[in-house]
N, C-alpha and C. Protein backbone atom coordinates (compact mmCIF):
# COMPACT_ATOMS: atom_id res chain seq x y z
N UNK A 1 67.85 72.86 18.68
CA UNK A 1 67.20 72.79 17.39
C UNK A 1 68.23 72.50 16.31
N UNK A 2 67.88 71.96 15.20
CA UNK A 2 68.52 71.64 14.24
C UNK A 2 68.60 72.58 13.30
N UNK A 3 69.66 72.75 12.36
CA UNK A 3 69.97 74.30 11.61
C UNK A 3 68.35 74.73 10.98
N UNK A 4 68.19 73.75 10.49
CA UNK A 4 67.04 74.16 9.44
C UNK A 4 65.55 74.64 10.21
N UNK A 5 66.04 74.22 11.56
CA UNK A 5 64.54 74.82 12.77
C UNK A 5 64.29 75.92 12.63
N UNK A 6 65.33 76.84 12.65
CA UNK A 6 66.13 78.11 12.71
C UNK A 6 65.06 79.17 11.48
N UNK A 7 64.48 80.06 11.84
CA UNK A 7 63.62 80.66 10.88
C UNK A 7 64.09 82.14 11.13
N UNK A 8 64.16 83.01 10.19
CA UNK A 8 64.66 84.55 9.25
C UNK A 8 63.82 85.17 8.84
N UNK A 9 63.77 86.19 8.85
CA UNK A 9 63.14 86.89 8.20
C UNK A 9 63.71 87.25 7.02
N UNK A 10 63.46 87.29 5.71
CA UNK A 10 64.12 87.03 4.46
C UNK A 10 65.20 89.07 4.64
N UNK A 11 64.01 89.62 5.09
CA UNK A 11 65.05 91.27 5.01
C UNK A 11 66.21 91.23 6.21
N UNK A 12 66.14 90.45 7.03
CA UNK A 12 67.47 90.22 7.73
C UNK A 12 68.88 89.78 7.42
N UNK A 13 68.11 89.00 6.56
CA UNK A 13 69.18 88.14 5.91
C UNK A 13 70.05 88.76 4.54
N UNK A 14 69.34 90.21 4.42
CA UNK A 14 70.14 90.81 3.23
C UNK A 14 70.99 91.18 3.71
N UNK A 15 72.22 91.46 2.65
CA UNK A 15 73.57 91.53 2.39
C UNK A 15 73.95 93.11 2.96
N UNK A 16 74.48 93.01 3.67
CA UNK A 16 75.47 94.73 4.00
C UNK A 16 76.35 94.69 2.72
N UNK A 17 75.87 96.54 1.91
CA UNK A 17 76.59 96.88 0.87
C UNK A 17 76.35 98.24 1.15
N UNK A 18 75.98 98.95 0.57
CA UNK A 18 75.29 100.15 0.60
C UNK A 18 74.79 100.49 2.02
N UNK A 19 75.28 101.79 2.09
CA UNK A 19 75.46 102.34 3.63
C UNK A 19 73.12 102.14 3.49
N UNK A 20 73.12 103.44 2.86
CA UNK A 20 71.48 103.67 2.72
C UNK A 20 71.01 102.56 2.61
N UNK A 21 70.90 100.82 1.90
CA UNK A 21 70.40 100.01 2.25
C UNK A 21 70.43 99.54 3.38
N UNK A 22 71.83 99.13 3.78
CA UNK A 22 71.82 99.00 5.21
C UNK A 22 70.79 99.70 6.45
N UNK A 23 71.02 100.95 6.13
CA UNK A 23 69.95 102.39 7.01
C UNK A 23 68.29 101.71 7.10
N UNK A 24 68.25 101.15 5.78
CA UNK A 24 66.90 100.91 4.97
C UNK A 24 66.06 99.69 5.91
N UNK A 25 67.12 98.60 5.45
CA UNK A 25 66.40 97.68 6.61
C UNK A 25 66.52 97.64 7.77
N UNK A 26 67.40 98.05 8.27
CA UNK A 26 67.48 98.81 10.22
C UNK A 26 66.03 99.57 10.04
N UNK A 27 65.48 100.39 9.34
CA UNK A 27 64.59 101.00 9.96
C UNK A 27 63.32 100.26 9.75
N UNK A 28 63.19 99.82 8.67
CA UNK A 28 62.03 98.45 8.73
C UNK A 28 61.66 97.36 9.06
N UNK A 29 62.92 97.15 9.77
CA UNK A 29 63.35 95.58 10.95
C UNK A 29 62.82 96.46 12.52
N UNK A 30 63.50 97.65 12.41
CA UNK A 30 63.56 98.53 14.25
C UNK A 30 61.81 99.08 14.40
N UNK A 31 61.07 99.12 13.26
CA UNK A 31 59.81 99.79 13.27
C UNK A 31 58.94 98.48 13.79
N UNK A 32 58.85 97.46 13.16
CA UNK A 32 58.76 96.01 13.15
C UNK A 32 58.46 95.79 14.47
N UNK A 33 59.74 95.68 14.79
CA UNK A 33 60.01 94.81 16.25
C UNK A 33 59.49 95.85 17.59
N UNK A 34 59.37 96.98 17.10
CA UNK A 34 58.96 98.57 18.02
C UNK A 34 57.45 97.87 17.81
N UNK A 35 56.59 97.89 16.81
CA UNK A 35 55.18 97.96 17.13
C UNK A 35 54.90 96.13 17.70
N UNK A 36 55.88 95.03 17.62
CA UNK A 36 55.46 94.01 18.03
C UNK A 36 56.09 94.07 19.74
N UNK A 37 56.99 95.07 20.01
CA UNK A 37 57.35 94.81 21.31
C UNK A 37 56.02 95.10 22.48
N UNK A 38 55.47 96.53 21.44
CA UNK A 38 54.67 97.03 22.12
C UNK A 38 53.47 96.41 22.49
N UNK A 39 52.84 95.85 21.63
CA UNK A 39 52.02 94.34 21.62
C UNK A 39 52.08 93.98 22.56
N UNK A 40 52.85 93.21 22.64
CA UNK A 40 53.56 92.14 23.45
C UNK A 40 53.59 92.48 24.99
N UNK A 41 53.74 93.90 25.10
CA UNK A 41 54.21 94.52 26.82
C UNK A 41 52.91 94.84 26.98
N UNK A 42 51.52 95.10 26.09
CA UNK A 42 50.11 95.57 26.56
C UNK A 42 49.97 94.83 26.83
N UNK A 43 49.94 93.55 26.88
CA UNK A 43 49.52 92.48 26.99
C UNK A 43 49.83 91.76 28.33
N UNK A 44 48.87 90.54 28.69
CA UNK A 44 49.19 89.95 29.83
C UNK A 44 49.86 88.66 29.73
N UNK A 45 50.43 88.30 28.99
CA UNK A 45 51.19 87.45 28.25
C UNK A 45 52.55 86.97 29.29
N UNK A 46 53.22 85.69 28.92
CA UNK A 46 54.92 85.74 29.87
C UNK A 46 55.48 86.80 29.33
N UNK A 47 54.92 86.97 27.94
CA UNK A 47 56.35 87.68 27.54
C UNK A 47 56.39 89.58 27.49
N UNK A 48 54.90 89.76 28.35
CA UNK A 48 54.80 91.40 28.93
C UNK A 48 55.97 91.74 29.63
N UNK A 49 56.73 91.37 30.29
CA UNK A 49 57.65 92.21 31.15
C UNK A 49 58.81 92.35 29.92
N UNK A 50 59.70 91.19 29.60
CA UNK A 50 60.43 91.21 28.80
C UNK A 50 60.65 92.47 28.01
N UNK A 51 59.19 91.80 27.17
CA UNK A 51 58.85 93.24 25.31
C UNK A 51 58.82 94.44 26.06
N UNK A 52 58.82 94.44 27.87
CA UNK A 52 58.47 96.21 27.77
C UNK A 52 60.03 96.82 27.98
N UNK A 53 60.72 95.72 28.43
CA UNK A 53 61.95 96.33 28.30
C UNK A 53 62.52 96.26 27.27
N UNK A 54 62.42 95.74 26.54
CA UNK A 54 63.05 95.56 24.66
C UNK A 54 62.42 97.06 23.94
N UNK A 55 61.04 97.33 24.31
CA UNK A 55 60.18 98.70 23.59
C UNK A 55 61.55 99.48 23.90
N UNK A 56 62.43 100.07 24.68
CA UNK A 56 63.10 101.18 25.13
C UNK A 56 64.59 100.49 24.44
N UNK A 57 64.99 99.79 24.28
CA UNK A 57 65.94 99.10 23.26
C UNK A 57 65.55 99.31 21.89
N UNK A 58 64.77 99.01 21.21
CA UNK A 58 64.56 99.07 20.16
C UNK A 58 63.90 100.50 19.43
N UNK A 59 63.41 101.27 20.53
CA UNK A 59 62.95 102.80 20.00
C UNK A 59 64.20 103.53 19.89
N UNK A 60 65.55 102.82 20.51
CA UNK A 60 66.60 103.80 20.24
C UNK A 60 67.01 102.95 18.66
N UNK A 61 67.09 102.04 18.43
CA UNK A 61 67.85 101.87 17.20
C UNK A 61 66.52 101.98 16.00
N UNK A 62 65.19 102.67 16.00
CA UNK A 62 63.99 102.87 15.33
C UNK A 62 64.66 104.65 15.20
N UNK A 63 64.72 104.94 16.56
CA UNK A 63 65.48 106.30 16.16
C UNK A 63 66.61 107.08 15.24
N UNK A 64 67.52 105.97 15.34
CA UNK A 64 69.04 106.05 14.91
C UNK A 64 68.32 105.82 13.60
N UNK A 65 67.98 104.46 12.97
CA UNK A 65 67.79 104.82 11.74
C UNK A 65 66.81 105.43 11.36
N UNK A 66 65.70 106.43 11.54
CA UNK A 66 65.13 107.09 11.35
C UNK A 66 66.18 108.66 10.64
N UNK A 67 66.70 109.01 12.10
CA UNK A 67 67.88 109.76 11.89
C UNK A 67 68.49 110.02 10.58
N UNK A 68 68.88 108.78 10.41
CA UNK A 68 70.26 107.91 8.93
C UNK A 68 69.17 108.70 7.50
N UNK A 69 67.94 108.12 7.87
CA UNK A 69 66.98 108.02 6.82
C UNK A 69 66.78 109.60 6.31
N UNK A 70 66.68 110.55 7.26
CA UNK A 70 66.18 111.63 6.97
C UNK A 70 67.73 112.40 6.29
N UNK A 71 68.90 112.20 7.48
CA UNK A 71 69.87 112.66 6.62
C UNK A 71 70.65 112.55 5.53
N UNK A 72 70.60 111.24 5.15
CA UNK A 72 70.79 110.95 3.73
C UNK A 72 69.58 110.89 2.73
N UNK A 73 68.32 111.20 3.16
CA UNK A 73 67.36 111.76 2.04
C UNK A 73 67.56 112.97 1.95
N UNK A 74 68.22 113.79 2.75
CA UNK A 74 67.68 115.42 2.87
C UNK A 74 69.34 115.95 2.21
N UNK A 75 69.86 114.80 2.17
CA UNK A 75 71.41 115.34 1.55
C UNK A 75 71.31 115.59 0.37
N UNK A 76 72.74 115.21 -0.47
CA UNK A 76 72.73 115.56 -1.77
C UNK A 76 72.20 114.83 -2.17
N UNK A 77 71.92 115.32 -3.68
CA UNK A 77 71.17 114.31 -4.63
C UNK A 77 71.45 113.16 -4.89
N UNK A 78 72.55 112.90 -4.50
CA UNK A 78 73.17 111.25 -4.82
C UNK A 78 72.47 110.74 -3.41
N UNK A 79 72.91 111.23 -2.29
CA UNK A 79 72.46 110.18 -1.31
C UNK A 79 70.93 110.38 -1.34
N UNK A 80 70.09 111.28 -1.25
CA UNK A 80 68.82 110.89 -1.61
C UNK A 80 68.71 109.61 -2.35
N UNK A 81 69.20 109.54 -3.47
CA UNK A 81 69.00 108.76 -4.70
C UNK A 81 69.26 107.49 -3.93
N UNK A 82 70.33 107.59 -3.39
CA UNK A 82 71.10 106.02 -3.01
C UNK A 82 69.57 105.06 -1.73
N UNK A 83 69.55 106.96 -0.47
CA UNK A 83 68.05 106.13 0.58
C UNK A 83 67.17 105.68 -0.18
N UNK A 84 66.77 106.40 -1.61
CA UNK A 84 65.30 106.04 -1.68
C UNK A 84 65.48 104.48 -3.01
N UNK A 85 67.00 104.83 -3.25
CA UNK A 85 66.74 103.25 -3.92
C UNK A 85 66.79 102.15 -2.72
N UNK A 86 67.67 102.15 -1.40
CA UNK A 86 67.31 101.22 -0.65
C UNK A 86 65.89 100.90 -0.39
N UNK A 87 65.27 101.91 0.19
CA UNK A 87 63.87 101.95 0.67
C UNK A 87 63.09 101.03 0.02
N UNK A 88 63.32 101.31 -1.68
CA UNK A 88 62.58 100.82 -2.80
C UNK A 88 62.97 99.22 -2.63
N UNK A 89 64.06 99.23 -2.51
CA UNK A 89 64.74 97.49 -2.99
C UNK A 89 64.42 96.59 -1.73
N UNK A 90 64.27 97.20 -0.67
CA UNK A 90 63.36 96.37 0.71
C UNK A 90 62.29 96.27 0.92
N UNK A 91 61.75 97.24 0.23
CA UNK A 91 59.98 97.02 0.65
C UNK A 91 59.64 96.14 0.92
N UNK A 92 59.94 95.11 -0.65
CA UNK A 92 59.02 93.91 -0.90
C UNK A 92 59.47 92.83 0.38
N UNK A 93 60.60 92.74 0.80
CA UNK A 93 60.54 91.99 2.12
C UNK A 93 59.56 91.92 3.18
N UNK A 94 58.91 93.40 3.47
CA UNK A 94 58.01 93.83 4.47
C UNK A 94 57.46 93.03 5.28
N UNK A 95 56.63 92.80 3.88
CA UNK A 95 55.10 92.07 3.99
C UNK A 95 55.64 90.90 4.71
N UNK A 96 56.38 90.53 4.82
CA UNK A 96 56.63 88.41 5.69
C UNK A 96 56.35 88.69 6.58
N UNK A 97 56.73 90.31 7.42
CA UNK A 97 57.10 90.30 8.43
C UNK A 97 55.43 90.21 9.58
N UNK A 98 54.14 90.59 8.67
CA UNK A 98 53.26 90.41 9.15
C UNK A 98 52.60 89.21 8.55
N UNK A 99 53.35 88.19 8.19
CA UNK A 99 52.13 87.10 7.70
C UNK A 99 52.19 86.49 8.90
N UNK A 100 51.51 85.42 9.02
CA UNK A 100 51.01 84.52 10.44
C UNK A 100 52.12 83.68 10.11
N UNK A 101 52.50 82.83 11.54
CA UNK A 101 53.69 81.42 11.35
C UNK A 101 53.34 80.59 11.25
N UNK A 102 53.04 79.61 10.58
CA UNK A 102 52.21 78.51 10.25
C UNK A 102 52.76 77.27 12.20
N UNK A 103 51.81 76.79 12.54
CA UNK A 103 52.34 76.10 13.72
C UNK A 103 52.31 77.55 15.25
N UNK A 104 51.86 78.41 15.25
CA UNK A 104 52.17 79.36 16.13
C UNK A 104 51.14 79.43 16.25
């Protein structure tokens, strides 16, 4: 494929700065790909065997930042402050992640 074939999800593509942002979209990329793996392995599809082994890959890094999420909300007031401004500043990415692919 040619570079521009190549399709992102716009919250992937954000910048590593901030530990808690970072945390932020790991856990909304790992939740993501957890409820589409699972999909994918109910299913009778090629790609059932695959997604059911990816579900057990990806529930550990859904975990880890889950983890991240709770302990730097439940910390001090700064890192609260810092998770819940990530949280806030990714949201709006979310939503792409369930629109339809145009051509799919």
């Amino acid at each position: 494929r040619e570079e521009r074939a190549f399709r992102n999800l716009q919250l992937v593509e954000q910048p590593n700065g901030d530990f808690a942002h970072t945390i932020a979209r790991q856990l909304y990329f790992s939740v993501y790909q957890h409820l589409l793996y699972e999909r994918l392995a109910a299913g009778d599809g090629e790609f059932a065997g695959l997604a059911a082994k990816a579900v057990k890959e990806v529930a550990y890094h859904r975990d880890h930042a889950e983890q991240w999420v709770l302990r730097l909300g439940d910390g001090t007031a700064e890192s609260h402050e810092r998770m819940q401004s990530g949280l806030e500043a990714l949201w709006r990415f979310t939503g792409e992640m369930f629109q339809p692919i145009e051509g799919l």
